[in-house]
Protein backbone atom coordinates (compact mmCIF):
# COMPACT_ATOMS: atom_id res chain seq x y z
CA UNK A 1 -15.87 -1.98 5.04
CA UNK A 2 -13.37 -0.51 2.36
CA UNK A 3 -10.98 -2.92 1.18
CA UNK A 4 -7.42 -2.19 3.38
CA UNK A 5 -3.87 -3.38 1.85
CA UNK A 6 -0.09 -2.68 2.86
CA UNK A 7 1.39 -1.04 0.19
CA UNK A 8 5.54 -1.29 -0.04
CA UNK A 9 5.70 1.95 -1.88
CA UNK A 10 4.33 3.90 0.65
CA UNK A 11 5.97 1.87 3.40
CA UNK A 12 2.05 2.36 4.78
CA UNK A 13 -1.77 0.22 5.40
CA UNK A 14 -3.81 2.46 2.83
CA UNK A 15 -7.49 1.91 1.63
CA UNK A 16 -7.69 0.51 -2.17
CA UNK A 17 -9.02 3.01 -4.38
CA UNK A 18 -9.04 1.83 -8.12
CA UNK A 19 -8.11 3.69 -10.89
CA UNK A 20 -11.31 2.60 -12.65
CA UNK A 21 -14.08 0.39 -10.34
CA UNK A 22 -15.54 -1.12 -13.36
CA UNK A 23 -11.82 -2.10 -14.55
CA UNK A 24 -9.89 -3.79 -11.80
CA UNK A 25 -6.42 -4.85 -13.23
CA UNK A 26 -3.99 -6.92 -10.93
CA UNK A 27 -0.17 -8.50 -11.98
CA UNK A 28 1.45 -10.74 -10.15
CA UNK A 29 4.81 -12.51 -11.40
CA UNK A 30 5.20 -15.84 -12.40
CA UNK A 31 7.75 -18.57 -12.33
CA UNK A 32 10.65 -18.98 -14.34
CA UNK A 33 10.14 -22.14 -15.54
CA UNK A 34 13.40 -23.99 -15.24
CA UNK A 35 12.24 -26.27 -11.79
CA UNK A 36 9.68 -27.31 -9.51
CA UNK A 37 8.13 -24.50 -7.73
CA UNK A 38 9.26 -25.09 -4.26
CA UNK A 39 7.22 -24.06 -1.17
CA UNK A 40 8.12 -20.62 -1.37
CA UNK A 41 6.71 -20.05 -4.67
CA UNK A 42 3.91 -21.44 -3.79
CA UNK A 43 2.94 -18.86 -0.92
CA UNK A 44 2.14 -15.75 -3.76
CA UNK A 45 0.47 -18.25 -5.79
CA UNK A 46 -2.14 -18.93 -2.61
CA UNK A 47 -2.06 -15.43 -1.54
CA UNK A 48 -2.92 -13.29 -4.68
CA UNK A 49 -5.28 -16.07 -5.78
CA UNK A 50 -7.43 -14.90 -1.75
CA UNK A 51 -7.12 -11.44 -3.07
CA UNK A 52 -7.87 -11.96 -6.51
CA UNK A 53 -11.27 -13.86 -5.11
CA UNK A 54 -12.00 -10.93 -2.66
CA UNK A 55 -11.73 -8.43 -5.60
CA UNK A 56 -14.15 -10.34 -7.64
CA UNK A 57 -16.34 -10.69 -4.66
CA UNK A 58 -16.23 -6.64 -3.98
CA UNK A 59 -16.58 -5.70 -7.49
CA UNK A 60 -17.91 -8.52 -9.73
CA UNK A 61 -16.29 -10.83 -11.90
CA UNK A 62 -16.65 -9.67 -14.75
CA UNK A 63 -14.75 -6.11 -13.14
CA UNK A 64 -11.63 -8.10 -12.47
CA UNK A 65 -8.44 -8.80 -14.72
CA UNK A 66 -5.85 -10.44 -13.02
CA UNK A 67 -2.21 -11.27 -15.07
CA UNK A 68 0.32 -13.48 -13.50
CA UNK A 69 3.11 -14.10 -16.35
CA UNK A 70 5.84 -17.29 -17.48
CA UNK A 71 9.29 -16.29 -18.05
CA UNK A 72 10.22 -18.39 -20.54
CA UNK A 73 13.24 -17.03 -21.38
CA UNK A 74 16.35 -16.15 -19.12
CA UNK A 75 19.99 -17.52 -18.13
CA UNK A 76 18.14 -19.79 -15.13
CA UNK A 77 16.83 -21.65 -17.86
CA UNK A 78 19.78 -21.52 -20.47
CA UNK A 79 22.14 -22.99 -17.63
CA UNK A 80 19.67 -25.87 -16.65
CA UNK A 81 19.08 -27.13 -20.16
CA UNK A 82 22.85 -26.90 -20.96
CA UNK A 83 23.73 -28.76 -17.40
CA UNK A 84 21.57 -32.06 -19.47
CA UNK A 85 22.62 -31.27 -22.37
CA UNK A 86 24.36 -33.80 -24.74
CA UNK A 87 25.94 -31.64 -27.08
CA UNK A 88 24.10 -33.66 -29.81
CA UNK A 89 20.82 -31.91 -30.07
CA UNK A 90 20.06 -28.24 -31.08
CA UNK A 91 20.21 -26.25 -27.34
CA UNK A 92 17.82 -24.50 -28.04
CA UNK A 93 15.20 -27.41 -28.45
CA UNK A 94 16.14 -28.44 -25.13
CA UNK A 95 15.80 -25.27 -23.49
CA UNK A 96 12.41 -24.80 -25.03
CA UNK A 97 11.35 -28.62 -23.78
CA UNK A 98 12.02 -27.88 -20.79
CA UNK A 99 9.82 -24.60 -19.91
CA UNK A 100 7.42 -26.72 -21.60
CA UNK A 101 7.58 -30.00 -19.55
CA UNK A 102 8.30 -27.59 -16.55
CA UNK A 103 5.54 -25.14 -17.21
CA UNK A 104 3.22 -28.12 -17.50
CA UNK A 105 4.03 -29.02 -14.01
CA UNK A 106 3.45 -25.49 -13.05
CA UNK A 107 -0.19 -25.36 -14.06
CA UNK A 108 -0.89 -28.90 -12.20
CA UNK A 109 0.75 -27.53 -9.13
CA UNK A 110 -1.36 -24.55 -9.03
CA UNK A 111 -4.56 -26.40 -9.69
CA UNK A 112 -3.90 -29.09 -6.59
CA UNK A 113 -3.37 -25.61 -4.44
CA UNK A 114 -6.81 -24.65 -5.05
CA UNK A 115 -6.17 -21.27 -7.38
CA UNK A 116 -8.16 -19.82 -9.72
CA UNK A 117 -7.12 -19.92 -13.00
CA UNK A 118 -5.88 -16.12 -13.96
CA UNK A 119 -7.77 -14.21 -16.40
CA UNK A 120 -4.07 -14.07 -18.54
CA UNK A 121 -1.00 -16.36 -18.43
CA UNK A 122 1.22 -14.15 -20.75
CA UNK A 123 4.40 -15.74 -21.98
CA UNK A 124 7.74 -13.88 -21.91
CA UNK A 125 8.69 -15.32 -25.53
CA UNK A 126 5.13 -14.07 -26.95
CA UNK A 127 6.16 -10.81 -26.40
CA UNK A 128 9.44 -9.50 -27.60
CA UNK A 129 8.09 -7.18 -29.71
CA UNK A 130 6.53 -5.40 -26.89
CA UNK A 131 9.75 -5.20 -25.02
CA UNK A 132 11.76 -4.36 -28.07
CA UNK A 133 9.27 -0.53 -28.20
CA UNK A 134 10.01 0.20 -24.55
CA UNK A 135 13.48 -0.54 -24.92
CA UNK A 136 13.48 1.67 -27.93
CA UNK A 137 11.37 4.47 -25.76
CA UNK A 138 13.65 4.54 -23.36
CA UNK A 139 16.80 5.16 -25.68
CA UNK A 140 14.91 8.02 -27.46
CA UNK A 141 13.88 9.66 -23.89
CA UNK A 142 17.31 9.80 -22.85
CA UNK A 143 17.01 6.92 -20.43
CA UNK A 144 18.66 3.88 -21.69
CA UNK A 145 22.26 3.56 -24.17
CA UNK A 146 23.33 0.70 -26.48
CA UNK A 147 27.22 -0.59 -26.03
CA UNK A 148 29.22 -3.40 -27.36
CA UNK A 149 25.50 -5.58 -28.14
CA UNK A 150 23.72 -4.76 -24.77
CA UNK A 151 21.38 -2.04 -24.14
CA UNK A 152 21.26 -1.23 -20.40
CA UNK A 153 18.88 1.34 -18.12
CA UNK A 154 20.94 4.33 -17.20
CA UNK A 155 20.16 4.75 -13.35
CA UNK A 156 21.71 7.99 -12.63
CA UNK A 157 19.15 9.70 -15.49
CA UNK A 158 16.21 8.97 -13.37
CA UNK A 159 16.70 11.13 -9.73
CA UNK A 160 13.98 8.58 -8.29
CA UNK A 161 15.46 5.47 -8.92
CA UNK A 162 16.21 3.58 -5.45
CA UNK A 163 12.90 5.85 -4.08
CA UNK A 164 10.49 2.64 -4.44
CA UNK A 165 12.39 0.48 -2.71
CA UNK A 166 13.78 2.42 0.05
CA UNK A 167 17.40 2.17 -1.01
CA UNK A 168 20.20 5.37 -1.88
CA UNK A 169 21.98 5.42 -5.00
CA UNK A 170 25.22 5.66 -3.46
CA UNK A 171 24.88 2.99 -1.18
CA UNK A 172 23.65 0.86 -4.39
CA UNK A 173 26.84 1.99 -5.99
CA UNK A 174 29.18 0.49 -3.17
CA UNK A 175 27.31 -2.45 -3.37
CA UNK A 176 27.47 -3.21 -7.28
CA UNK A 177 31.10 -2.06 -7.64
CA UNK A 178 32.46 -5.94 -6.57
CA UNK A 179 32.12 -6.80 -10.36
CA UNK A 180 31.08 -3.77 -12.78
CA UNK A 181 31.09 -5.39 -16.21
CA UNK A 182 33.05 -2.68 -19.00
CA UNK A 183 29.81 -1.92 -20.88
CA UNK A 184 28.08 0.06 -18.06
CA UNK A 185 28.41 3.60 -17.39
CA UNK A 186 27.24 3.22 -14.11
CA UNK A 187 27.77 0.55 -11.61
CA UNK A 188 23.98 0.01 -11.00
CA UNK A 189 22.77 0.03 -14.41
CA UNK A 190 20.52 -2.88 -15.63
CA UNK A 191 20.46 -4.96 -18.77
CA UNK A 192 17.26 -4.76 -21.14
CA UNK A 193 18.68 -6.45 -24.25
CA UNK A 194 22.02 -8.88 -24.23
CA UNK A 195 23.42 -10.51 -27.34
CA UNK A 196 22.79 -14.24 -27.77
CA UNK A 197 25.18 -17.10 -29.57
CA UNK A 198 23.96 -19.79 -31.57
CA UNK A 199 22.99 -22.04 -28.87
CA UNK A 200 21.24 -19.60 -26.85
CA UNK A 201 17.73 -18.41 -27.90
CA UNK A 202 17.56 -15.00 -29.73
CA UNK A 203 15.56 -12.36 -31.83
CA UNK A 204 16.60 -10.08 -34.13
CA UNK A 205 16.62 -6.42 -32.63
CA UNK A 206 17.91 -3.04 -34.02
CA UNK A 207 20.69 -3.30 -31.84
CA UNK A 208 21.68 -7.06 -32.76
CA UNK A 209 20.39 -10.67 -32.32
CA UNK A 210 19.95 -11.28 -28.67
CA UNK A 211 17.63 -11.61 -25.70
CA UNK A 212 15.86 -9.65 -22.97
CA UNK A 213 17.00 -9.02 -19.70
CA UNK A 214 15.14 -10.36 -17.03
CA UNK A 215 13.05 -6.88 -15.43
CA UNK A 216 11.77 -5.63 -19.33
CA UNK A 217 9.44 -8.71 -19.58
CA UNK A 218 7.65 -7.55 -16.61
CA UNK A 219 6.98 -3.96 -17.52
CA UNK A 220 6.20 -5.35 -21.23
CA UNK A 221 3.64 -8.19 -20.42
CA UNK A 222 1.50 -5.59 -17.57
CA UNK A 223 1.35 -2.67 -20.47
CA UNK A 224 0.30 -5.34 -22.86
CA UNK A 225 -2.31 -6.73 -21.11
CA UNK A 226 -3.41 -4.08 -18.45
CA UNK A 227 -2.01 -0.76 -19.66
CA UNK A 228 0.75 1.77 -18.49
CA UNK A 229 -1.35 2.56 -15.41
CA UNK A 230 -2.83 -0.28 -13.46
CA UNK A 231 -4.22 -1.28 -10.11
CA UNK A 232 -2.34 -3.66 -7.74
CA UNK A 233 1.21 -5.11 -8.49
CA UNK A 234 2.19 -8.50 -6.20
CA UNK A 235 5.01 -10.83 -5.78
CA UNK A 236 7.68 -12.15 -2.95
CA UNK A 237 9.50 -9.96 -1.17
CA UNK A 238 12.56 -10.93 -2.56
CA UNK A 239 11.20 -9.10 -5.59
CA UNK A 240 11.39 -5.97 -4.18
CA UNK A 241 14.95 -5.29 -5.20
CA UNK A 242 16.44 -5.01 -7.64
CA UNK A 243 13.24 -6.81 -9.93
CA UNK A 244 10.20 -4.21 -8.89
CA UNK A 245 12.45 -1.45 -8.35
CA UNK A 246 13.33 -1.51 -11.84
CA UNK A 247 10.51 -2.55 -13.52
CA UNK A 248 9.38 1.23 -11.83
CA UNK A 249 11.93 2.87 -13.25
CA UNK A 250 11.71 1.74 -16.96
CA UNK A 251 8.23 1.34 -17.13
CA UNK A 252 8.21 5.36 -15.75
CA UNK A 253 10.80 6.57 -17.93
CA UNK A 254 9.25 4.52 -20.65
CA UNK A 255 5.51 6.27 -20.84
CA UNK A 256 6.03 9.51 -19.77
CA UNK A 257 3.62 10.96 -17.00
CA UNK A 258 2.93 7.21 -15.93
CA UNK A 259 3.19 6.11 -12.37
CA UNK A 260 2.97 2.45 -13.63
CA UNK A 261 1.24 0.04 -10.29
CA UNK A 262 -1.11 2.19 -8.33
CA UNK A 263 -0.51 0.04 -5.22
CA UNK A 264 2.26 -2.93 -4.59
CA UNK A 265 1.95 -6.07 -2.48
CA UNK A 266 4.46 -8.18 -0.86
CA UNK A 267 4.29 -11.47 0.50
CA UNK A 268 6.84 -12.35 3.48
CA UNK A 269 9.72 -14.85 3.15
CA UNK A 270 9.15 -18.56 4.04
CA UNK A 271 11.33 -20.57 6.47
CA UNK A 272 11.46 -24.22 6.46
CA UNK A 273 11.33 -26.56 9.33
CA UNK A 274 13.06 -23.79 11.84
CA UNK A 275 15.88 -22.48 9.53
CA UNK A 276 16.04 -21.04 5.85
CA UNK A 277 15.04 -23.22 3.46
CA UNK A 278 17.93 -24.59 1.49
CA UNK A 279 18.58 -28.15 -0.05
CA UNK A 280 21.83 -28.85 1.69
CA UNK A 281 20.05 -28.88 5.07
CA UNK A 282 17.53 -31.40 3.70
CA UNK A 283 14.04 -28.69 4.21
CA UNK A 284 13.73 -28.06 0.69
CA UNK A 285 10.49 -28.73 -0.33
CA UNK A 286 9.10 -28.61 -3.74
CA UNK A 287 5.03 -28.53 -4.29
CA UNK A 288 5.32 -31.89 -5.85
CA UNK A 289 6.70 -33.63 -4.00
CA UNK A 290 4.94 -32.82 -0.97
CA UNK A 291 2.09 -33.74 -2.92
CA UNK A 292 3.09 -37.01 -2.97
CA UNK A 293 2.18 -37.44 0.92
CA UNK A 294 -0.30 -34.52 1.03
CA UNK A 295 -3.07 -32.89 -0.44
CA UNK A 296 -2.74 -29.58 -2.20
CA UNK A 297 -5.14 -28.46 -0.37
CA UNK A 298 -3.55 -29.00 3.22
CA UNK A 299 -0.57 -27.04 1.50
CA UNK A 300 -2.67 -23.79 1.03
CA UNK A 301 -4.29 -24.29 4.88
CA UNK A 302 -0.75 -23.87 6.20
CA UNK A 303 -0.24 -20.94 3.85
CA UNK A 304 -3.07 -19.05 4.75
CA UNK A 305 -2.77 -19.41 8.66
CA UNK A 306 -0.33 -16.57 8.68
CA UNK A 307 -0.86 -13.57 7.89
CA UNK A 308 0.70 -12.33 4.03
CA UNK A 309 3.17 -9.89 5.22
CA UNK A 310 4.94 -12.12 7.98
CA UNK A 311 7.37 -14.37 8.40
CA UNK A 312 6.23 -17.98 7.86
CA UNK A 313 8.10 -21.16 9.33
CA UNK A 314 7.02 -23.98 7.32
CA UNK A 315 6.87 -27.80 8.52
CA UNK A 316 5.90 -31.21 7.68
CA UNK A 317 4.19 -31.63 11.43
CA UNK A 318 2.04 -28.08 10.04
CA UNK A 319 0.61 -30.26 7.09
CA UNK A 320 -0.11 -33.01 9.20
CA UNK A 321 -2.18 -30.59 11.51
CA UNK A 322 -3.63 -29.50 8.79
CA UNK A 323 -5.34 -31.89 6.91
CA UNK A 324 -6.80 -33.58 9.92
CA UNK A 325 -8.15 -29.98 10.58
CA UNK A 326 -9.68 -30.19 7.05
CA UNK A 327 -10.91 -33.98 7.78
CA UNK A 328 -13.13 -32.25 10.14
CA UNK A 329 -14.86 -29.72 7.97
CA UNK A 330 -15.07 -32.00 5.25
CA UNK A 331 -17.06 -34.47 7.58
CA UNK A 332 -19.63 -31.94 8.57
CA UNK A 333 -19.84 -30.45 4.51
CA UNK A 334 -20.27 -34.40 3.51
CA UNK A 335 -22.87 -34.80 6.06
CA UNK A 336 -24.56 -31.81 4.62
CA UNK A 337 -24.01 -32.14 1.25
CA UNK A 338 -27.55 -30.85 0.19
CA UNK A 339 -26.97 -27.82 2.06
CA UNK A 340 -26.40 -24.93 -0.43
CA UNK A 341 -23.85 -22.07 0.31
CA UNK A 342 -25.33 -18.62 1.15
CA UNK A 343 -23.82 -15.16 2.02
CA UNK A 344 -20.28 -14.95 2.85
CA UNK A 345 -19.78 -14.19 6.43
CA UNK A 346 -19.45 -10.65 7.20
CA UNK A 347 -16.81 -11.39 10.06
CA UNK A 348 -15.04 -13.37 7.17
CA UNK A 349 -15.23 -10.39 4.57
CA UNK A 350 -14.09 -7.88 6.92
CA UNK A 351 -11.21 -10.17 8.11
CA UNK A 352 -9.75 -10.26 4.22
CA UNK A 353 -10.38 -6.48 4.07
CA UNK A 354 -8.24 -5.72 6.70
CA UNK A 355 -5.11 -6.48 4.60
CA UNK A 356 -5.88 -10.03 4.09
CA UNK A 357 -6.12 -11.35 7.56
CA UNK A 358 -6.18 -14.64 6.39
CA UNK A 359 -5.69 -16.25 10.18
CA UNK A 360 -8.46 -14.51 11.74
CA UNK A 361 -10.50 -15.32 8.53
CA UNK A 362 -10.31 -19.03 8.97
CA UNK A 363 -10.75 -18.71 12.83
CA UNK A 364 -14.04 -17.07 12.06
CA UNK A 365 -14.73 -20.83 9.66
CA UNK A 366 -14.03 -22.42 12.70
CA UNK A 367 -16.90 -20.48 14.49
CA UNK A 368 -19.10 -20.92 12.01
CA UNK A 369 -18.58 -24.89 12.24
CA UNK A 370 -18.76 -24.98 15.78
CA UNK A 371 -22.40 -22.98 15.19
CA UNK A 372 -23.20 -25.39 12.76
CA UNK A 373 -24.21 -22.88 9.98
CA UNK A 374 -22.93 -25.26 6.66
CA UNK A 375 -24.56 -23.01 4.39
CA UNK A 376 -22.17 -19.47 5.69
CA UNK A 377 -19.67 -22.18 5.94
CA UNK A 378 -19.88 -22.88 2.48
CA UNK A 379 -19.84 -19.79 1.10
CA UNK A 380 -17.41 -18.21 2.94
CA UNK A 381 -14.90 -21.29 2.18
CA UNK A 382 -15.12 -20.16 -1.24
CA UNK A 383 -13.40 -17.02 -0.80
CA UNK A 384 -10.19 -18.33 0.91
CA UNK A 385 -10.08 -21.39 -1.68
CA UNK A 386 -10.84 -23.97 0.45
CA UNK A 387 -13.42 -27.12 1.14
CA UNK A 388 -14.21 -26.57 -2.72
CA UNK A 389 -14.21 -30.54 -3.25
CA UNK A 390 -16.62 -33.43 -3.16
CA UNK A 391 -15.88 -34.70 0.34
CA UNK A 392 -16.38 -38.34 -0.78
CA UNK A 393 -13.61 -37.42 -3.54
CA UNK A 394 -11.42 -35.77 -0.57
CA UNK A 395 -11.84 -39.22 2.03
CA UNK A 396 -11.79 -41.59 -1.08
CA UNK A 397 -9.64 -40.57 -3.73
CA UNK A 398 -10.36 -39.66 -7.50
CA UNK A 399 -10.00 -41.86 -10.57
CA UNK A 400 -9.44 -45.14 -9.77
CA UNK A 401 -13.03 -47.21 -9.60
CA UNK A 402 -10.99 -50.30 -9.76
CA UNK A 403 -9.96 -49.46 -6.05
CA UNK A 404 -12.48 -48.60 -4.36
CA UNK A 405 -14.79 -51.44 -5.86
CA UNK A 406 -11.67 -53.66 -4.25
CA UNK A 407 -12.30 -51.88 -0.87
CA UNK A 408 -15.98 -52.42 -0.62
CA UNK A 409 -15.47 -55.93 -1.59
CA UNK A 410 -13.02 -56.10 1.43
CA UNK A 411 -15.15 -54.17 3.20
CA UNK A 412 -18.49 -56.53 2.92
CA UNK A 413 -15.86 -59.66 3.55
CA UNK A 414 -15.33 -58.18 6.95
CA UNK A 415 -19.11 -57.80 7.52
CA UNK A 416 -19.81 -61.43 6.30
CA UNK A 417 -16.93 -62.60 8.42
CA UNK A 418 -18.45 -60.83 11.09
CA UNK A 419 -22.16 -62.15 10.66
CA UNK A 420 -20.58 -65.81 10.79
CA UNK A 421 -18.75 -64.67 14.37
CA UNK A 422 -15.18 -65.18 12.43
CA UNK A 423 -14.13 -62.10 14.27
CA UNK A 424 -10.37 -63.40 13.51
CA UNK A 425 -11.14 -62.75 9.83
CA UNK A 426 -12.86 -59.74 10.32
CA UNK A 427 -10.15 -58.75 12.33
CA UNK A 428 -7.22 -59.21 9.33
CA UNK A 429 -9.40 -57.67 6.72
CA UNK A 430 -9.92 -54.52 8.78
CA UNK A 431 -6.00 -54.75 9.46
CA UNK A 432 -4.89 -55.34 5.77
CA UNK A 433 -6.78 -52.48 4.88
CA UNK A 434 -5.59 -50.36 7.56
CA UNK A 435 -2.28 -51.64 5.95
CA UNK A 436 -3.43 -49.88 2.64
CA UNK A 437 -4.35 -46.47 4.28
CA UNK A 438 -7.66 -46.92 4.68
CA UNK A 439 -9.67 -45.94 7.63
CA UNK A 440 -13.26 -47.69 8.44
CA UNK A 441 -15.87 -45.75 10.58
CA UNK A 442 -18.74 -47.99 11.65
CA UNK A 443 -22.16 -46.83 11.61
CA UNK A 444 -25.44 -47.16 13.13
CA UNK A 445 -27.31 -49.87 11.16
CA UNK A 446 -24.28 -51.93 10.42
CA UNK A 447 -23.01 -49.32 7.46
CA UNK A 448 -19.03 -48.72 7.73
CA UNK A 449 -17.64 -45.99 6.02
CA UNK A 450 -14.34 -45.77 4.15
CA UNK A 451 -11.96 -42.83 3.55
CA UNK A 452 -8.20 -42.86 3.08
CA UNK A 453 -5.90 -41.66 5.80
């Protein structure tokens, strides 16, 4: 069946219809990388990673260019490098350090959640130039002015602007008039280019030295890297406004006769443990640290049992759930580990072609368990990111040889103890490991088995 997706511009479910099926180009944005990525972040990771598999499964790999971009540069950052700073140092060292260390952390995060790596990781800071010729497009089409060292997007030139994200220009205007700064003409008009000090990082520019504003880097990296007309355009829905609304209207009003994103998709908001996730009522989860009790890979279960567009109500109780769900599919996969994958399900397929319908997608794994079929299993894992490691690797751990050999030791201790009828001892070794996390599962033929908990 024809791949279905909600689109937010047209407010409507539509069937995808590329530009170009041999050229299927897909941006999604990034982090700024000034933190953790907290749960919330995480859920467009997951979900555009599904999509971006799906694609590559409808059209080949080799048909499929997906960009999800770093923004390496904006006041988020500025503010947390100067909160540590010592005064001592050059600022601007620090700031850089810090997307570094924190984009680092980034890329580890997304691995342990099972994504793909995309096909470009553009950096905002590679590619001033690029947003330095639309800002200067826009000024020569009549669409963007220069005052007192910041160049800003006039809103009221463009009659559309407020279309794509279902808002009115006067209503906008009431809302934006709390704090008009003296340099805009308009109340709604955005910043493209804002002066920078000496502390604060900066490029030379014809209308001083300064930096971008936050919604140019967007429209510069996708033209770079996918052209002024592409496919599908993702992110939160947060994003919506005022970030993809005006990354419309300067991209539009930038290349003239563009319509920029053929399609746009829009994850829904995350709630944590019952109530909006906010560090002051102690749900505020980042990836790593639930990482530190869970797998990544339980993490993207919990994501994917709701659907994209909804609502999801995240928990600690949910993760649990989950990766005692994925114990059980492991088991079976580890008992069939010379079973190769085959076709993915068609029941599967369909599900993520009806608008990624994730939930019923991983009900249909279920049935495919309970019918024993590894090898459709398997394969149709794949496409949702999940059961894509050794299952001795998932019960045991990676890396550490030292510790394991230490738990079969124990673990033949127990039997010897055992053998002699010291059932005491055999008792307190299987206790002092339980002690440690690990679980033993006694076979037929006097084998025990050994996976963490």
């Amino acid at each position: 069946m024809p791949l279905k997706i909600y689109d937010t511009a047209q407010r409507k479910e539509t069937e995808f219809q590329p530009h170009d099926p041999q050229n299927i180009r897909m941006y999604v944005c990034g982090p700024t990388v000034y933190d953790y990525i907290h749960i919330g972040n995480a859920r467009p990771l997951v979900i555009f990673d599904v999509l971006y598999r799906l694609l590559r499964l409808n059209y080949g790999k080799n048909h499929v260019k997906y960009v999800r971009n770093i923004t390496d540069v904006d006041d988020k950052i500025n503010n947390r490098a100067r909160e540590n700073w010592d005064g001592k140092s050059d600022l601007r060292d620090d700031i850089r350090a810090l997307t570094e260390v924190t984009n680092s952390q980034y890329q580890e995060d997304a691995q342990a959640l099972g994504c793909l790596q995309p096909d470009v990781q553009p950096r905002a800071t590679e590619h001033i130039a690029e947003m330095l010729n639309i800002i200067g497009k826009l000024i020569d089409n009549g669409h963007a002015y220069a005052n007192d060292g910041h160049v800003l997007f006039d809103t009221k030139s463009w009659p559309d602007y407020g279309d794509f994200s279902n808002k009115d220009q006067e209503e906008l205007e009431v809302g934006a008039r709390v704090e008009v700064a003296p340099y805009k003409k308009n109340p709604t008009d955005f910043v493209l280019w804002k002066p920078s000090d000496n502390e604060t990082p900066g490029w030379e520019s014809p209308w001083g030295y300064g930096r971008p504003g936050w919604h140019i880097e967007c429209s510069a990296m996708s033209e770079k890297h996918l052209g002024e007309n592409f496919d599908i355009h993702g992110g939160g829905q947060d994003l919506i406004f005022p970030h993809h609304q005006n990354e419309v209207a300067q991209s539009c009003c930038a290349n003239k006769g563009s319509s920029y994103a053929k399609y746009w998709m829009h994850n829904g908001y995350l709630m944590s443990e019952g109530e909006k996730m906010s560090k002051s009522l102690g749900n505020f989860y980042t990836v790593n640290e639930l990482r530190q009790e869970f797998p990544g890979e339980a993490l993207r279960l919990v994501l994917l049992k709701s659907q994209y567009r909804q609502p999801l109500d995240f928990s600690k109780e949910k993760l649990r759930q989950a990766k005692t769900e994925l114990d059980k599919f492991y088991r079976l996969i580890g008992e069939n580990s010379d079973v190769a994958a085959s076709q993915v399900d068609n029941e599967v397929q369909a599900a993520l072609e009806d608008d990624l319908n994730t939930p019923l997608a991983i009900s249909r794994l279920h049935a495919l368990f309970d019918a024993g079929d590894v090898a459709g299993l398997k394969a149709s894992a794949e496409i949702l990111g999940l059961f894509q490691q050794d299952a001795d690797i998932w019960f045991k751990g990676e890396g550490n040889e030292d510790e394991a050999a230490e738990i079969e030791a124990l673990i033949q201790k127990r039997k010897d103890a055992k053998a002699n009828k010291d059932f005491a001892k055999a008792d307190a070794v299987r206790d002092e490991l339980t002690a440690r996390g690990i679980v033993l599962e006694d076979k037929p033929g006097g084998v025990t088995e050994w996976r963490k908990a």
